[in-house]
Protein backbone atom coordinates (compact mmCIF):
# COMPACT_ATOMS: atom_id res chain seq x y z
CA UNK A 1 0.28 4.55 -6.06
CA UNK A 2 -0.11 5.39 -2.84
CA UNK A 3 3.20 6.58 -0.63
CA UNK A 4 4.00 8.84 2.47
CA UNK A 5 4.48 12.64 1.51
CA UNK A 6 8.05 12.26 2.91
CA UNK A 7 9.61 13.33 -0.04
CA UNK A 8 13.46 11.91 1.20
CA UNK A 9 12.07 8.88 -0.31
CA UNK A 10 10.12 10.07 -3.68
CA UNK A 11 12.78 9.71 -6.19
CA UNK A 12 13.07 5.98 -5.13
CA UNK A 13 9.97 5.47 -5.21
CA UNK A 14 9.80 6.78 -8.82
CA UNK A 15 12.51 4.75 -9.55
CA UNK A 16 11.49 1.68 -8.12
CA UNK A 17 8.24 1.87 -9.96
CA UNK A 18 9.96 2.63 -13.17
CA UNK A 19 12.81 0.16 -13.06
CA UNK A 20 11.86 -2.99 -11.27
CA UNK A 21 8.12 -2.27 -11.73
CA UNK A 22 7.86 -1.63 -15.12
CA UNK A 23 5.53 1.52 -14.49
CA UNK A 24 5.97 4.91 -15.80
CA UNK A 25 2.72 6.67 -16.06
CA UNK A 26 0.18 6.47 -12.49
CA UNK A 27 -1.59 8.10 -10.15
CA UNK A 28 -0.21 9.57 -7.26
CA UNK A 29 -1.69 10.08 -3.46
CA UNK A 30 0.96 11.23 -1.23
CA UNK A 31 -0.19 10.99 2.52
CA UNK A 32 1.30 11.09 6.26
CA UNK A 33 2.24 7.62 6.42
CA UNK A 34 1.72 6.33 3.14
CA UNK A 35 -0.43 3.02 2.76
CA UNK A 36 -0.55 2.90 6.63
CA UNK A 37 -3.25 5.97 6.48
CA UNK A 38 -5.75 3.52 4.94
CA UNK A 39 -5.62 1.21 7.87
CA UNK A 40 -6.56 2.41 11.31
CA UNK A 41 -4.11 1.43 13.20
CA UNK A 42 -6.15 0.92 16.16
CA UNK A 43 -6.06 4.98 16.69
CA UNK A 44 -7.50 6.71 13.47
CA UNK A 45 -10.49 5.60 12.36
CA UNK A 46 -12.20 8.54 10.52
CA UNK A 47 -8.89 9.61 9.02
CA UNK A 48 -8.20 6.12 7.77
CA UNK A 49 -12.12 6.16 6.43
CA UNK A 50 -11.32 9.66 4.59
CA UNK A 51 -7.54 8.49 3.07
CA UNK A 52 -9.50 4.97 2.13
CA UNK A 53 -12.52 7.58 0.33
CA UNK A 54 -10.06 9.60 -1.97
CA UNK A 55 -7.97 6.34 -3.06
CA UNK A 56 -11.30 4.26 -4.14
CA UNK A 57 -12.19 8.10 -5.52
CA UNK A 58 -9.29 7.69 -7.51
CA UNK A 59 -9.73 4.02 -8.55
CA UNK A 60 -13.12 4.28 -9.85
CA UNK A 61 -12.60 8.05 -11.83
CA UNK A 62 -9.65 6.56 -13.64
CA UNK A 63 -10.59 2.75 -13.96
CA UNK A 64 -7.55 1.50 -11.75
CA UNK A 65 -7.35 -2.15 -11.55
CA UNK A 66 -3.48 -2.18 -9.94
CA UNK A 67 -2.87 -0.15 -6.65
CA UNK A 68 1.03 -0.08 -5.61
CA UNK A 69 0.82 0.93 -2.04
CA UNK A 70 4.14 1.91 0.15
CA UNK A 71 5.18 2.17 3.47
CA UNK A 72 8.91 3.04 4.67
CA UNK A 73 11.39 2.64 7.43
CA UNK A 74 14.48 1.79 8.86
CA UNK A 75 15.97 -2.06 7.91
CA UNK A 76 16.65 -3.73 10.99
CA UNK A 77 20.32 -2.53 11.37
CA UNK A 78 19.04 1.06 9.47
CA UNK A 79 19.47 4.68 10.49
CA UNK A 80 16.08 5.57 13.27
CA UNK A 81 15.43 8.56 11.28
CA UNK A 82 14.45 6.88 8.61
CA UNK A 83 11.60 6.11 10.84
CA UNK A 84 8.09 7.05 9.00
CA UNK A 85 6.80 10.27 10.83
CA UNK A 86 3.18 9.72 10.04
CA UNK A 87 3.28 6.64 12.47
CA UNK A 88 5.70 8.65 14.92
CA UNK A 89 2.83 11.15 15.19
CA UNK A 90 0.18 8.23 16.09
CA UNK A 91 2.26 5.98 18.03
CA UNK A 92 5.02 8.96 19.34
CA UNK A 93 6.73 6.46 22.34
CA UNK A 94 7.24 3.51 19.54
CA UNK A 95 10.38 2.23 18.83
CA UNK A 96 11.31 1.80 15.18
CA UNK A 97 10.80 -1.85 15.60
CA UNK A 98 7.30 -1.75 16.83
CA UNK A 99 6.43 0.51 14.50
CA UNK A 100 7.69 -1.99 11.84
CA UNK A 101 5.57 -4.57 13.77
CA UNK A 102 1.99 -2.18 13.67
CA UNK A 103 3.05 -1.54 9.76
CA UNK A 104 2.77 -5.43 9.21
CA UNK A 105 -0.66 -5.60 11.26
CA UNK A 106 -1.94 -2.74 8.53
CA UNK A 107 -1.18 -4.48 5.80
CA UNK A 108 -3.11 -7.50 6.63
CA UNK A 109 -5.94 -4.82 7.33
CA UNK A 110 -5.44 -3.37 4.15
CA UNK A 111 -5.25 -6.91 2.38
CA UNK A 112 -8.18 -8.03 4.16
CA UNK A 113 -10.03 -4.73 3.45
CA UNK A 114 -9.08 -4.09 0.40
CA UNK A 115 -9.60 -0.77 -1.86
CA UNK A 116 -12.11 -2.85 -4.32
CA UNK A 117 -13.45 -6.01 -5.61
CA UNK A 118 -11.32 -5.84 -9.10
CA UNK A 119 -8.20 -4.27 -7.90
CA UNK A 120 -4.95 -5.51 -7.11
CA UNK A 121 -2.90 -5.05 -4.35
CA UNK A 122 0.87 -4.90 -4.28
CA UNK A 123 2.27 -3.50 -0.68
CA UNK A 124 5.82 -2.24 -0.56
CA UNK A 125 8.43 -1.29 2.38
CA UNK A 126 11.23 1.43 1.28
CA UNK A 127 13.74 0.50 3.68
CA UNK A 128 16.77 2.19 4.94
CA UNK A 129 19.66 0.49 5.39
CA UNK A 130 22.94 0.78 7.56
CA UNK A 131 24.96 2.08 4.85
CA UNK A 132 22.12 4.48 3.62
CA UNK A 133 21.41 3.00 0.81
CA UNK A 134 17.47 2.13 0.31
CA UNK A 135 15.78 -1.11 -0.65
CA UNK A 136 12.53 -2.39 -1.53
CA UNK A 137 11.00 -5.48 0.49
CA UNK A 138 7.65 -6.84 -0.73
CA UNK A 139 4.90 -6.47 2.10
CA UNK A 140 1.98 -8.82 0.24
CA UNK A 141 0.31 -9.23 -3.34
């Protein structure tokens, strides 16, 4: 599992996992920007090469075969401080919805990329919503 290191949204996360995912015990790599600091983004090429190292580290020491990969934000009518600051801090003049808009473009770099030839990808958004309560939307499989 890879997720940002904002921990406002950990316990959902856990949850999420547990509950709808059916997953209790797993690996964690908690990063600026979650599953968005394996793809480059256009701006952070060595750091995306060093996040994508210590995942596929992880992968091959422990035999991984699923990776669960998050991102979070705002829904489209959420709160903007839900906003992920790992992408703030690349991309600090972005709206919330671009930033939604560069987090789809990753995961298609991700899913294109991948983390390794026998390992399955399941990409996740933690959104927000109006009323503060959170949701999770299915990025790609």
């Amino acid at each position: 599992m890879v997720a940002c290191s904002d921990g406002r949204f950990n316990e959902h996360v856990d949850e999420f996992l547990r509950f709808q995912l059916g997953v209790s015990c797993y690996d964690r790599l908690y990063v600026p920007g979650g599953a968005g600091a394996l793809a480059t983004s256009g701006v952070e090429y060595l750091r995306a090469q060093r996040c994508r190292a210590e995942c596929q580290f992880l992968i091959k020491a422990h035999g991984i075969r699923r990776a669960i990969l998050f991102f979070h934000g705002p829904a489209v009518d959420g709160p903007v401080e839900a906003v992920c600051g790992g992408y703030l801090r690349r991309f600090p003049t972005s709206t919330a919805a671009s930033i939604r808009l560069q987090q789809e473009r990753d995961v298609r770099q991700i899913m294109r990329d991948g983390l390794g030839p026998e390992v399955r990808l399941e990409l996740y958004r933690c959104e927000v919503m109006k009323d503060g309560l959170v949701r999770f939307a299915s990025m790609g499989t």
